[in-house]
Every structure is written in C-alpha cells, then in structure tokens.
N, C-alpha and C. Protein backbone atom coordinates (compact mmCIF):
# COMPACT_ATOMS: atom_id res chain seq x y z
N UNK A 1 -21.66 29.31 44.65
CA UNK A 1 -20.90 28.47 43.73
C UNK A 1 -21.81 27.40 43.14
N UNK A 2 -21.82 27.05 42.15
CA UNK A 2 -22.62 26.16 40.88
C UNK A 2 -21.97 24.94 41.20
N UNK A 3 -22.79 23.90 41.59
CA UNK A 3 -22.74 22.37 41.75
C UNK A 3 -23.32 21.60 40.96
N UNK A 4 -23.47 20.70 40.83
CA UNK A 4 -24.02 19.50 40.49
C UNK A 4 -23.73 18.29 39.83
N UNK A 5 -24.31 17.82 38.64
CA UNK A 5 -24.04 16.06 38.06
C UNK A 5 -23.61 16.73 37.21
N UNK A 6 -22.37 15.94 36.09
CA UNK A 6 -22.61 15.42 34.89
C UNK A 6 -22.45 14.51 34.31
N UNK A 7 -23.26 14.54 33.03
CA UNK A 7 -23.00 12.84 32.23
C UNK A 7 -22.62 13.43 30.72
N UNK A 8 -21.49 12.97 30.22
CA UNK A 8 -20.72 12.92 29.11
C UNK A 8 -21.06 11.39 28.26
N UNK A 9 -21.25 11.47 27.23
CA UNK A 9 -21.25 10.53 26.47
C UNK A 9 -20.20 10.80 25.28
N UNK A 10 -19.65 9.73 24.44
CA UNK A 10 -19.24 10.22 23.40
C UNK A 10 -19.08 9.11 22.27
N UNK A 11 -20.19 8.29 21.52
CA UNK A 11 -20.11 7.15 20.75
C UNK A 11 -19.21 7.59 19.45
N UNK A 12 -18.81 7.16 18.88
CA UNK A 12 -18.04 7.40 17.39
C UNK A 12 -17.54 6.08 16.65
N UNK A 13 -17.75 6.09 15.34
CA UNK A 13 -18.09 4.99 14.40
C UNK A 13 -15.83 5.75 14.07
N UNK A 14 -14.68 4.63 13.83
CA UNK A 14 -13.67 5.11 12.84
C UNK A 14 -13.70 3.83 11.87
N UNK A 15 -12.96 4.39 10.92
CA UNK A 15 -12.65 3.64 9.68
C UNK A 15 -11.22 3.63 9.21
N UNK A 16 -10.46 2.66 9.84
CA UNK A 16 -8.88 2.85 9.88
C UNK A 16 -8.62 1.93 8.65
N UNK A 17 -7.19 2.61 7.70
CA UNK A 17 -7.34 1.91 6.64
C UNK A 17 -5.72 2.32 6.99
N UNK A 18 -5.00 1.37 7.07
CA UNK A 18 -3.01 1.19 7.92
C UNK A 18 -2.78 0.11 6.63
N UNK A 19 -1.50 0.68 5.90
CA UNK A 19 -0.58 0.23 4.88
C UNK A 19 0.65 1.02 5.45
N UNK A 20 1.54 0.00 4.69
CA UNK A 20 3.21 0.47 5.50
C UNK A 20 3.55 2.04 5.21
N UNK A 21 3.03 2.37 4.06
CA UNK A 21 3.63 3.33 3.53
C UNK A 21 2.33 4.39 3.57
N UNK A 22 0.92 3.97 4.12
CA UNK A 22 0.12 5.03 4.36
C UNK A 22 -0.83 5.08 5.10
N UNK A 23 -1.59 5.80 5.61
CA UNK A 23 -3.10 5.48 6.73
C UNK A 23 -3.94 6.14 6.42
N UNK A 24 -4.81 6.32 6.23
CA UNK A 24 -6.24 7.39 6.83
C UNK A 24 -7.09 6.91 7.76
N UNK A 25 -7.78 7.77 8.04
CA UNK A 25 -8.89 7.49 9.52
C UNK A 25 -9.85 8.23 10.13
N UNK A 26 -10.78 8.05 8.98
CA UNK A 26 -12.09 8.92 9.23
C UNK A 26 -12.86 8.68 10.34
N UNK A 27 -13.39 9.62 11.16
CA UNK A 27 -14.19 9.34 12.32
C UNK A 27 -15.03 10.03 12.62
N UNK A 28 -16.24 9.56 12.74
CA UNK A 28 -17.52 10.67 13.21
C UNK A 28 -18.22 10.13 14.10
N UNK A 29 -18.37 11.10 15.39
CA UNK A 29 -18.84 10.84 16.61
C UNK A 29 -19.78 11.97 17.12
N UNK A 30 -20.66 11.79 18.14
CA UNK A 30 -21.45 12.74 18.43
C UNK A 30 -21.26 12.83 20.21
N UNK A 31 -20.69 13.65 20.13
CA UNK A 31 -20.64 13.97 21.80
C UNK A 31 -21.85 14.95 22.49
N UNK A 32 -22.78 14.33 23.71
CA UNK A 32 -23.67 14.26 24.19
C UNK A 32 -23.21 14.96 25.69
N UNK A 33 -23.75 16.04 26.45
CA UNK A 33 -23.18 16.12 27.37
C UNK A 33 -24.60 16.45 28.11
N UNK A 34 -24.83 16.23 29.71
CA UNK A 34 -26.25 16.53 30.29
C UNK A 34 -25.70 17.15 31.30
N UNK A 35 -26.29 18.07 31.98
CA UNK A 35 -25.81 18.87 33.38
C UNK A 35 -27.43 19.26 34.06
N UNK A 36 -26.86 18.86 35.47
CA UNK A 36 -28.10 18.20 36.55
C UNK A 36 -27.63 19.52 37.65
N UNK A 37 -27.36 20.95 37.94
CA UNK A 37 -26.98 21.57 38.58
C UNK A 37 -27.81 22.30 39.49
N UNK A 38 -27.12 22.71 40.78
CA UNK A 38 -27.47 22.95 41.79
C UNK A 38 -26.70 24.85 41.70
N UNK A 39 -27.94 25.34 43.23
CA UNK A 39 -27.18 27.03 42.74
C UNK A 39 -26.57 27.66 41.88
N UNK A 40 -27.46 27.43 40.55
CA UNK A 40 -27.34 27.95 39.02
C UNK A 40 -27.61 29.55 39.26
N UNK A 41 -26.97 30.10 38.48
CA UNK A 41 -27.15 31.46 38.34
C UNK A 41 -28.86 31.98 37.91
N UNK A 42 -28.82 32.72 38.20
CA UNK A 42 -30.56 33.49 38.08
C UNK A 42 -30.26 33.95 36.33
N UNK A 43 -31.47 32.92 35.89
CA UNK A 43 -31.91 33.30 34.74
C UNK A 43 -30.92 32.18 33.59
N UNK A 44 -30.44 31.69 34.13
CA UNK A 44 -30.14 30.24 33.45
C UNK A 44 -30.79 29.44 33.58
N UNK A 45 -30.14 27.75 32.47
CA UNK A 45 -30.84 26.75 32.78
C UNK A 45 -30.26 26.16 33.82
N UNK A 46 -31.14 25.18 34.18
CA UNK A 46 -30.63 24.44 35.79
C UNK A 46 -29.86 22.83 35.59
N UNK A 47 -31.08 22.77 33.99
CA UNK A 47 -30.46 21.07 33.31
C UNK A 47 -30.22 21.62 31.79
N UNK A 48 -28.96 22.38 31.54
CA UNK A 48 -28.95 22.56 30.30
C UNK A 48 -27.84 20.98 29.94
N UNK A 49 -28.27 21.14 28.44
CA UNK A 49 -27.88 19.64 27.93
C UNK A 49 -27.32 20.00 26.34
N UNK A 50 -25.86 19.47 25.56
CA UNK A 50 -25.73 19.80 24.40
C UNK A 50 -25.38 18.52 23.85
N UNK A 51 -25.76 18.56 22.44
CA UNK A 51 -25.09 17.61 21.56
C UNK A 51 -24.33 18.09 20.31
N UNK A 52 -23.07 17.41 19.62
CA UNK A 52 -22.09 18.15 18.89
C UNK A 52 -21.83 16.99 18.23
N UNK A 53 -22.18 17.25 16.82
CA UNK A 53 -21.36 16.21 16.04
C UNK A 53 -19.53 16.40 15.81
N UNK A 54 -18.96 15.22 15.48
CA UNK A 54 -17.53 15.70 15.37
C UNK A 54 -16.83 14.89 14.11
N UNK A 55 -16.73 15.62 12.93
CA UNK A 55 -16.22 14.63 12.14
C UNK A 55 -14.70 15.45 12.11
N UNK A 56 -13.86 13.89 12.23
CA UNK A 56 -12.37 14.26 11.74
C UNK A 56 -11.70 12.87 10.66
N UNK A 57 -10.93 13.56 9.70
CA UNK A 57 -9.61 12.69 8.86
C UNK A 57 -8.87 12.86 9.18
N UNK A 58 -7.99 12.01 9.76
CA UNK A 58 -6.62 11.75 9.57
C UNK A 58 -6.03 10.72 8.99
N UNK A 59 -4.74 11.69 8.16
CA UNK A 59 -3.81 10.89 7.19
C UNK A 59 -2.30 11.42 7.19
N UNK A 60 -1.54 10.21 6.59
CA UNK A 60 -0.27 10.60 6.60
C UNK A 60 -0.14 9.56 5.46
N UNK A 61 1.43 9.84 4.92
CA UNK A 61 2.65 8.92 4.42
C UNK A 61 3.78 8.81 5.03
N UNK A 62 4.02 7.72 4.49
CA UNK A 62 5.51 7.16 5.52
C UNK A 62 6.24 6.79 4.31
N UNK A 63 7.79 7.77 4.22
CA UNK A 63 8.93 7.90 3.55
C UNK A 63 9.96 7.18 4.52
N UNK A 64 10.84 6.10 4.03
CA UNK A 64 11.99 5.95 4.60
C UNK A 64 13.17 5.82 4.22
N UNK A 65 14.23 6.06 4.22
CA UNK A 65 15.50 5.49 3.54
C UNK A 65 16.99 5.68 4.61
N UNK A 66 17.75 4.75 4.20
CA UNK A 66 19.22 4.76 5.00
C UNK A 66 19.77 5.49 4.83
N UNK A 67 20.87 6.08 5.75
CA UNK A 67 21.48 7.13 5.80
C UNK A 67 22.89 6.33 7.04
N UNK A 68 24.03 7.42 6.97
CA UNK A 68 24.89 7.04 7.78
C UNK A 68 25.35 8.17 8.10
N UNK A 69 24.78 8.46 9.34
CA UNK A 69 25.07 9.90 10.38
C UNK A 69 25.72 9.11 11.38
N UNK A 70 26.79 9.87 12.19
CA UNK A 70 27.65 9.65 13.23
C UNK A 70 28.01 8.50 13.30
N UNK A 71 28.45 7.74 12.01
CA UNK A 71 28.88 6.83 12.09
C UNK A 71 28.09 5.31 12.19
N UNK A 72 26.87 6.09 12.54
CA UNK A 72 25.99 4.55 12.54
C UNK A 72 24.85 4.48 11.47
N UNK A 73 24.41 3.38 11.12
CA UNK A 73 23.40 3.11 10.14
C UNK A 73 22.17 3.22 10.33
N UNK A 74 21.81 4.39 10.15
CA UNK A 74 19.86 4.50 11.10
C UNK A 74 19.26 4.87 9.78
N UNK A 75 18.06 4.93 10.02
CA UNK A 75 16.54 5.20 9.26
C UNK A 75 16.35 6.01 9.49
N UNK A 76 16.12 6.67 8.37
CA UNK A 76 15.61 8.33 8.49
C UNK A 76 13.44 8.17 8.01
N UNK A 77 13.05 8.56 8.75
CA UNK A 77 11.86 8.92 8.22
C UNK A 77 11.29 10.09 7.56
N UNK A 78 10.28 10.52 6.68
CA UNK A 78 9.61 11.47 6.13
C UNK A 78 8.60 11.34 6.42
N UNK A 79 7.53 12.65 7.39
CA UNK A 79 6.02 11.81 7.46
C UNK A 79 5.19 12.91 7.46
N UNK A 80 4.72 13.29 6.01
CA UNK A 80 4.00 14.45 6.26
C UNK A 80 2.40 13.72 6.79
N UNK A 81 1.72 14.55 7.22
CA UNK A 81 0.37 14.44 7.61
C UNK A 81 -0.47 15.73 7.65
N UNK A 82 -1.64 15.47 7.26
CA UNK A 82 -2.78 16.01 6.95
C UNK A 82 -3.85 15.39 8.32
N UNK A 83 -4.85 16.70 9.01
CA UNK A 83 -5.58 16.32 9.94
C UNK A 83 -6.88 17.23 9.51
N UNK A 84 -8.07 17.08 9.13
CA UNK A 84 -9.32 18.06 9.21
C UNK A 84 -10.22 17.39 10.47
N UNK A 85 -10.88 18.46 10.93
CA UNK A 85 -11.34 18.29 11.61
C UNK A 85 -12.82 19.85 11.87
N UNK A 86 -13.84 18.82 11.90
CA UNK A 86 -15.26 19.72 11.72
C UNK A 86 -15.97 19.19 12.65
N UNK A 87 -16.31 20.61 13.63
CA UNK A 87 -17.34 20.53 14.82
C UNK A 87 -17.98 22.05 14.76
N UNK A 88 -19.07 21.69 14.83
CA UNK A 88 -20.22 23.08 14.17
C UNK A 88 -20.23 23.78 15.91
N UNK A 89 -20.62 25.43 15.61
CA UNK A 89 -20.42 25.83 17.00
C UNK A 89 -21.86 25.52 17.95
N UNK A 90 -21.98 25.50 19.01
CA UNK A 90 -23.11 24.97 20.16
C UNK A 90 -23.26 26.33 21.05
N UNK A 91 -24.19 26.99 21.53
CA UNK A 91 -24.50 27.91 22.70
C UNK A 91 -23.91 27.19 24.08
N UNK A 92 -22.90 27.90 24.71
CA UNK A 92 -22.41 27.09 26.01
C UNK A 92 -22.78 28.41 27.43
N UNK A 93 -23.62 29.34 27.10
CA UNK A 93 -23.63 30.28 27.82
C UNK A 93 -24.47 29.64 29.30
N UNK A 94 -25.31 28.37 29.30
CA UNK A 94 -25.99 28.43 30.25
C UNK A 94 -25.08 26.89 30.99
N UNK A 95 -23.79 26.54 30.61
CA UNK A 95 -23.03 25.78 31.10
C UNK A 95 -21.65 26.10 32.03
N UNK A 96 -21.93 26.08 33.15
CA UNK A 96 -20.97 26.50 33.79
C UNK A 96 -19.11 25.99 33.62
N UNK A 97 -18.48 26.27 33.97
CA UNK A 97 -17.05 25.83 34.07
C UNK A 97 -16.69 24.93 35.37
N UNK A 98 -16.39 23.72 35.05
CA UNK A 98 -15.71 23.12 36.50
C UNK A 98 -14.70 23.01 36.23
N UNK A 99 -14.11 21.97 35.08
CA UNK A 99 -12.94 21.41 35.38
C UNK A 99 -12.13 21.90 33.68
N UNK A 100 -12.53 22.92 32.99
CA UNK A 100 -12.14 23.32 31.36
C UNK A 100 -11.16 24.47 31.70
N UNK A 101 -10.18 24.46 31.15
CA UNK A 101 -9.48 25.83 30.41
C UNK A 101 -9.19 25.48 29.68
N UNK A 102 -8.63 26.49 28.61
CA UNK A 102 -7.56 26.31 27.40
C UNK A 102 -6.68 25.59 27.47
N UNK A 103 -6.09 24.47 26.22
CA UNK A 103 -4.97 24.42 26.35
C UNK A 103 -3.85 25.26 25.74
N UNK A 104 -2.28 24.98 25.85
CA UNK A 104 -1.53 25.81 25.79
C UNK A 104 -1.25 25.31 24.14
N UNK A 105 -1.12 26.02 23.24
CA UNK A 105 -0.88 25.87 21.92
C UNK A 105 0.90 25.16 21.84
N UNK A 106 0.62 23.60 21.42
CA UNK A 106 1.79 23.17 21.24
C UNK A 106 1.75 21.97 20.10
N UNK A 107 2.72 21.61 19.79
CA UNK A 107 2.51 20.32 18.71
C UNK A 107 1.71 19.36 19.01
N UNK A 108 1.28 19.04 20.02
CA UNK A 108 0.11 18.06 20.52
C UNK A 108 -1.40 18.71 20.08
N UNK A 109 -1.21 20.09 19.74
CA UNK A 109 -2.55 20.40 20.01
C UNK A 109 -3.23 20.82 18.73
N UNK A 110 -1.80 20.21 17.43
CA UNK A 110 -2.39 20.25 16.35
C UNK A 110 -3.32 18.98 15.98
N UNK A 111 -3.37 18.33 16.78
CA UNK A 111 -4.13 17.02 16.35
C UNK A 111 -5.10 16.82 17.19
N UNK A 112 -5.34 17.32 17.99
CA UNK A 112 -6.40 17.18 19.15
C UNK A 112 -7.74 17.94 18.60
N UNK A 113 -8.79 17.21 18.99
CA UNK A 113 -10.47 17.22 18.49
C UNK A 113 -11.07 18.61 19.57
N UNK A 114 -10.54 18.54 20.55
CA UNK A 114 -11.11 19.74 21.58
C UNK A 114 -10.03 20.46 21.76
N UNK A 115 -9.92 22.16 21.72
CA UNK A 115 -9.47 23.03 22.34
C UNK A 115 -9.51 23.44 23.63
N UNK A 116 -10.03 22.80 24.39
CA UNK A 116 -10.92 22.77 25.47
C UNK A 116 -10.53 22.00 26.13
N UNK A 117 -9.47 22.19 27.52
CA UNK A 117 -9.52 20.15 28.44
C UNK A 117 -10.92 20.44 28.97
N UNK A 118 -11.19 18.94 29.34
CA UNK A 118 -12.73 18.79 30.03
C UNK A 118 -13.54 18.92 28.52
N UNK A 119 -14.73 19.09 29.30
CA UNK A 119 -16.35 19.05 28.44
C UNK A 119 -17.00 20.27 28.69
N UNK A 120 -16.89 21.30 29.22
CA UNK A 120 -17.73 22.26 29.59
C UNK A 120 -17.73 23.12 28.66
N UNK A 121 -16.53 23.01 27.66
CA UNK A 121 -16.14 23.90 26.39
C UNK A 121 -15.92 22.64 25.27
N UNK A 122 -16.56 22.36 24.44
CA UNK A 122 -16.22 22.39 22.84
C UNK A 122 -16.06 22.82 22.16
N UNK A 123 -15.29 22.98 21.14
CA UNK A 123 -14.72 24.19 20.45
C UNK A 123 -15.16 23.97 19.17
N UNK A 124 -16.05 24.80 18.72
CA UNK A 124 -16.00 25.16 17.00
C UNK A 124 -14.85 24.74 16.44
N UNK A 125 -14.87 24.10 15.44
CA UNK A 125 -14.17 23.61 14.35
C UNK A 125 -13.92 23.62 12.92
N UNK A 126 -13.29 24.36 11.93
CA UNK A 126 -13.80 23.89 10.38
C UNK A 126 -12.06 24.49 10.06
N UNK A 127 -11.37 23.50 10.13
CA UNK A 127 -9.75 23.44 10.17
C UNK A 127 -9.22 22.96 9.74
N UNK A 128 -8.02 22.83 9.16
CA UNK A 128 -7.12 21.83 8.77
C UNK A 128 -5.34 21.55 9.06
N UNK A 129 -4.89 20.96 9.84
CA UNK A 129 -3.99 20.59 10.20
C UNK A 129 -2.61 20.17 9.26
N UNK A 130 -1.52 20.79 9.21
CA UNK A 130 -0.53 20.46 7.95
C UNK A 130 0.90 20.27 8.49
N UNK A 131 1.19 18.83 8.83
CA UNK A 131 2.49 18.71 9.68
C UNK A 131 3.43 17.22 8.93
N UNK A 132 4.89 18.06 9.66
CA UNK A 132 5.81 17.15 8.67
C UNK A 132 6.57 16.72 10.02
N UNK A 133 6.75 15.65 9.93
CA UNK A 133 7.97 15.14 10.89
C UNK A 133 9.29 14.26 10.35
N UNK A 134 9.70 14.07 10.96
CA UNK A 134 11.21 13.19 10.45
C UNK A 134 11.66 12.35 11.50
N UNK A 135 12.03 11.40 11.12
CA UNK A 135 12.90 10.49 12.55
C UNK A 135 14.26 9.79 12.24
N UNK A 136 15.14 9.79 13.39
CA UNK A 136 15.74 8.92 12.95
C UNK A 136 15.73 7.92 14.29
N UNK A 137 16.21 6.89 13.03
CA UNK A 137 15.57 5.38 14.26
C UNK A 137 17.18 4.37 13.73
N UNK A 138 17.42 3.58 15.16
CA UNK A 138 18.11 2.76 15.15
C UNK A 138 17.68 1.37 14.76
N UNK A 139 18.31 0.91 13.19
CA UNK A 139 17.22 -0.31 12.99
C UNK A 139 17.71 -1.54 13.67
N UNK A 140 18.52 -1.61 14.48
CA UNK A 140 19.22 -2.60 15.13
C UNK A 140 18.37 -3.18 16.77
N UNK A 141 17.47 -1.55 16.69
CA UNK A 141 16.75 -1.67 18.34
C UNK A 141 15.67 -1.36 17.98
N UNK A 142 15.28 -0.57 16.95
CA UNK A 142 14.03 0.22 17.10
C UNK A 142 13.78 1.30 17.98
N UNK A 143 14.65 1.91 18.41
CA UNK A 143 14.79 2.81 19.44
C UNK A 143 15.19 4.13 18.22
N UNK A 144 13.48 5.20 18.43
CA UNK A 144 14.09 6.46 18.30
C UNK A 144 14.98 7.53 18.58
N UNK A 145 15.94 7.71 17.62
CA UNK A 145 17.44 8.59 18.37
C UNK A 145 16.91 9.81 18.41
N UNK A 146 16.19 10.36 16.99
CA UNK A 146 16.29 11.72 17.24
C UNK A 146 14.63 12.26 16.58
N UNK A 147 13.42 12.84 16.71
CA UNK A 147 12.29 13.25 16.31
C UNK A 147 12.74 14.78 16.32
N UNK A 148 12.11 15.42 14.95
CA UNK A 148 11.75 17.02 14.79
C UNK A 148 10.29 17.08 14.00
N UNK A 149 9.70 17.57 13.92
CA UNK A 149 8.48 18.48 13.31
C UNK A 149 8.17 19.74 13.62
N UNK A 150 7.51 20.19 12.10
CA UNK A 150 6.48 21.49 12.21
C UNK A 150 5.18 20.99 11.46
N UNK A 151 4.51 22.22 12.15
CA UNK A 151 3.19 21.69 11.62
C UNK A 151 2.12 23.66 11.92
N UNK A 152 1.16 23.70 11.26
CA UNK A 152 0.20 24.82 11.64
C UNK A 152 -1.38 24.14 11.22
N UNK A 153 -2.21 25.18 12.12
CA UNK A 153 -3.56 24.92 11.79
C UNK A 153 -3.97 26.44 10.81
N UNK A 154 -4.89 25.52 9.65
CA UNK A 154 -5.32 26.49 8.75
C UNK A 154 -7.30 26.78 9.27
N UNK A 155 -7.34 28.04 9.66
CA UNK A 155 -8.60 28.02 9.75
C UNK A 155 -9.68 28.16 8.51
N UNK A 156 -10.89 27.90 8.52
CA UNK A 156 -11.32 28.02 7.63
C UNK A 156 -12.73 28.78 7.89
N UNK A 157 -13.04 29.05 9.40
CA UNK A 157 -14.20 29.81 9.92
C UNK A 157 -13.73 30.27 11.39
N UNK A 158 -14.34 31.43 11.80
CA UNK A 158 -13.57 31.89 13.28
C UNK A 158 -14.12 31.11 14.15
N UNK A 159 -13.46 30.99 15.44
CA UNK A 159 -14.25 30.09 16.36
C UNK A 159 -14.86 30.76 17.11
N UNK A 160 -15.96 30.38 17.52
CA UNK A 160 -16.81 31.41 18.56
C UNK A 160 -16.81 31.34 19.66
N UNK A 161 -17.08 29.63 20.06
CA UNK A 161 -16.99 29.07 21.42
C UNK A 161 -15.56 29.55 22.08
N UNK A 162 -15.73 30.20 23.09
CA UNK A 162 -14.70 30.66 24.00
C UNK A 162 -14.68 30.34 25.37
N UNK A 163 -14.33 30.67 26.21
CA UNK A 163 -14.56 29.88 27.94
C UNK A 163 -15.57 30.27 28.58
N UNK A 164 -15.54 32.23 27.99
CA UNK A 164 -16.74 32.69 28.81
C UNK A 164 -17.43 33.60 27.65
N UNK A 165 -18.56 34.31 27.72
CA UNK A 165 -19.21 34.99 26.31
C UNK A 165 -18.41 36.17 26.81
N UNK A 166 -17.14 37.14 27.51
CA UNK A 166 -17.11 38.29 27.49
C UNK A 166 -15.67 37.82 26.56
N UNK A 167 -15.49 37.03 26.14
CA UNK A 167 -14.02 36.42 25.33
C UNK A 167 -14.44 36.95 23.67
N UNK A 168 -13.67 37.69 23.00
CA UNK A 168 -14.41 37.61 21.66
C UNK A 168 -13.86 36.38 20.66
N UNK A 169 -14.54 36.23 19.96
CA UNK A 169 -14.18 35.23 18.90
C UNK A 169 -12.55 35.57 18.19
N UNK A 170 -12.09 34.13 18.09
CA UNK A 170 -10.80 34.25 17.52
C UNK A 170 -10.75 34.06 15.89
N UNK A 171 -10.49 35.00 15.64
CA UNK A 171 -10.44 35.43 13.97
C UNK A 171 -8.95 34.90 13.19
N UNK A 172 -8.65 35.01 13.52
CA UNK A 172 -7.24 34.30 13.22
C UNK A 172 -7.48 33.37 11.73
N UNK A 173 -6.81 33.66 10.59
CA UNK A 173 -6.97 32.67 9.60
C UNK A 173 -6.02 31.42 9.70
N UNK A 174 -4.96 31.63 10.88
CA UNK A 174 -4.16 30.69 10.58
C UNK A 174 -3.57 30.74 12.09
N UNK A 175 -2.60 29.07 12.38
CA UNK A 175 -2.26 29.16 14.02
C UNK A 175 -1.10 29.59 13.77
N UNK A 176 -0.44 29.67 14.88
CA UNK A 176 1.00 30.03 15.08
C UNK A 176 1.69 28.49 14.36
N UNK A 177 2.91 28.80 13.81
CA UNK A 177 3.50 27.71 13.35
C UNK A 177 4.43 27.18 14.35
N UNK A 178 4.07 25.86 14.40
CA UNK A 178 4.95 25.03 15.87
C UNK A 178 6.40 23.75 15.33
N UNK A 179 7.60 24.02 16.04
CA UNK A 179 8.18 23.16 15.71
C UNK A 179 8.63 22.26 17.12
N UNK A 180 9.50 21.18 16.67
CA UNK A 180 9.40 20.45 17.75
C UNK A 180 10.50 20.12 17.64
N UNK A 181 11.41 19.49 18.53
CA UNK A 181 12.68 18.55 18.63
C UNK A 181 12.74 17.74 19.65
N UNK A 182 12.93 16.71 19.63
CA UNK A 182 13.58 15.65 20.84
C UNK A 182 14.47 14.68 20.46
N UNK A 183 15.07 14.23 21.41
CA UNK A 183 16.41 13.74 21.19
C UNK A 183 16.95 12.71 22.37
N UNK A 184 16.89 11.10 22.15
CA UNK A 184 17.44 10.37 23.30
C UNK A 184 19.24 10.79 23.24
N UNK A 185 19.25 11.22 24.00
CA UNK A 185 20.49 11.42 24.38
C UNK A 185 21.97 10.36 24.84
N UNK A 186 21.17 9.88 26.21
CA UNK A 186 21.30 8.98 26.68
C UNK A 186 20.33 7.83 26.66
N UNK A 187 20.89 6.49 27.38
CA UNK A 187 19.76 5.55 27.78
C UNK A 187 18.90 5.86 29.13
N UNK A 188 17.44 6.23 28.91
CA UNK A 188 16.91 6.99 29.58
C UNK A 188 17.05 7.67 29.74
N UNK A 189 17.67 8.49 29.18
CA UNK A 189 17.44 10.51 29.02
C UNK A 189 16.99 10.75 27.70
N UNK A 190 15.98 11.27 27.84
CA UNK A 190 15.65 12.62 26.35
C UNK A 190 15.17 13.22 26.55
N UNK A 191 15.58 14.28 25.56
CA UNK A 191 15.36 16.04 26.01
C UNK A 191 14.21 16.45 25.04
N UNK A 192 13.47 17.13 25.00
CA UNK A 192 12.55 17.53 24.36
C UNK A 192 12.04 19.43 24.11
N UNK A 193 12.37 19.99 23.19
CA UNK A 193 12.07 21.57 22.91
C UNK A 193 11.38 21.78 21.77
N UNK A 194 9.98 22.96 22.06
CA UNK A 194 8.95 23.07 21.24
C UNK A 194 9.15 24.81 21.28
N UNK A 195 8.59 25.15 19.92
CA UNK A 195 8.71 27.04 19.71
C UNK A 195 7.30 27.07 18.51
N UNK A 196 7.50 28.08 18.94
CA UNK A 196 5.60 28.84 18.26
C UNK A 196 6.38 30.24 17.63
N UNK A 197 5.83 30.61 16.49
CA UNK A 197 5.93 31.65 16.16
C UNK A 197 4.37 32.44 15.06
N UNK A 198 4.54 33.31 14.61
CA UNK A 198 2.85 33.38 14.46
C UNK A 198 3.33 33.02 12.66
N UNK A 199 1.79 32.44 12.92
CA UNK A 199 1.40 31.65 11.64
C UNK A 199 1.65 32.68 10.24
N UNK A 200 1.29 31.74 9.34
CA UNK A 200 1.21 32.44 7.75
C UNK A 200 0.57 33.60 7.54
C-alpha cells in the first residue's frame, strides 16, 4: 500500500463586483500539489508534483417582485446564472488515490471547480454552467419558504482526467439536466428533492 506526505497549495487572485440586482466574479488561481511517497509502485514517480491553473466566472441577476400566494405577501425571486469554468488537463498517472472519488452529479455540482473530492484528481475543464432558480421569501422575516432550480453543464472539450487511466474519457457534450426543490415546511423542518435526467 502507497504512503506518504502531501502538500496542497492553492493561491487565487477574485474580483467581486455585488450590485443589488447583479454580480460577477472572476477568479484565477493556480493549484500546486507535491507528493513525498513511500512504497510507490515500480516504475513510477516517488515525488511526483502538479500544477493547474484554474480560471472561473461567475455571474447572475437578481429579478424580484410581489406576489400573494396562500394568502400571504412574499417575494418571489428570478435568478438566472451563468458559471464558466477552465482548467487545462494534467498527467495524474504517477499520483496515487488516498482520499478522491467522484462526486455524485447534483445541483451543487454545477458550480463546483473540482469534479474530484480531495486533490489526487483535478478535473479537466472547458465548460459552462446555465442555471435558473426562483425563491420565495417572507419579507416580514427573511426566511426562505420555498427554493426550486434547474440548471446543466455545457461541455465544450471531453474530459480526460478520470480516477484511474483504465476509465475512458467522458465525451459527453452536455450534463444531465438537474432540478431541485426545497421547501420550509415547518419551523425547523425542510424538505429538500433533487432529479437528473440526461442532458440536451
């Protein structure tokens, strides 16, 4: 079994630009990773080491207007958003796996920079993210009653980086399309349901 150190770095410069009615938030960072390992496989490296630039935008608008559902006076929101996100692919063949798998494709994972939990996998990138949400909010508390969205990732190159090299590259031009619902129900209860179906 493969032991040893690692050291993760990850500096990144953002540029947040927040108005009521809009945001963007460019960010480019370079993630640095070093591995110091013990009982490496024969014919690997022992200190392999990668660096990955990562540029991402994110933006949205914020739509609001009154409405009178069930009797009470809440805020409805409109919030489409736009996410790109570009990370060039890296050789990970002489980096072992400790603590990485996949994650599970869900509305969280349209906005997320790694496909990958952990560092042992970075994931190729050249994507774009296209999601709408809605809310309704109690303006009396500020307490969200009810959140829905959909959203999909548009690819724009296959990804190569996979967990292990016998994985083939995912070709896919487009993700599965994800929607979402949650709902305070009660005070301190809310329920929350997400569905995938395949993309465009």
């Amino acid at each position: 079994m493969v032991t040893g150190r690692r050291l993760d770095l990850y500096p990144s410069i953002t540029y947040s630009v927040r108005k009521p009615h809009y945001f963007i938030e460019p960010k480019l960072g370079l993630r640095y990773t070093d591995y110091d390992l013990d009982d490496q496989t024969a014919g690997l490296d022992g200190n392999p080491s990668r660096s990955v630039p990562v540029l991402s935008v994110d933006s949205g608008l914020l739509f609001e207007r009154d409405v009178d559902l069930w009797s009470l006076g809440l805020i409805q929101t409109l919030e489409p958003r736009l996410f790109y996100l570009h990370i060039p692919s890296r050789n990970h063949d002489d980096i072992p796996l400790f603590d990485t798998t996949a994650y599970d494709f869900n509305h969280s994972q349209l906005f997320r920079e790694n496909r990958f939990s952990s560092v042992d996998r970075i994931g190729d990138a050249n994507q774009l993210t296209g999601a709408l949400t809605t809310r309704m909010i109690n303006p009396r508390t500020g307490r969200e009653l009810l959140q829905a969205g959909i959203g999909y990732i548009q690819y724009f190159e296959d990804r190569e980086v996979q967990l292990t090299p016998a994985i083939a590259d995912d070709r896919e031009a487009s993700s599965e399309i994800v929607t979402m619902l949650s709902a305070r129900l009660l005070k301190g209860l809310t329920t929350r349901a997400e569905n995938s179906r395949t993309g465009l």
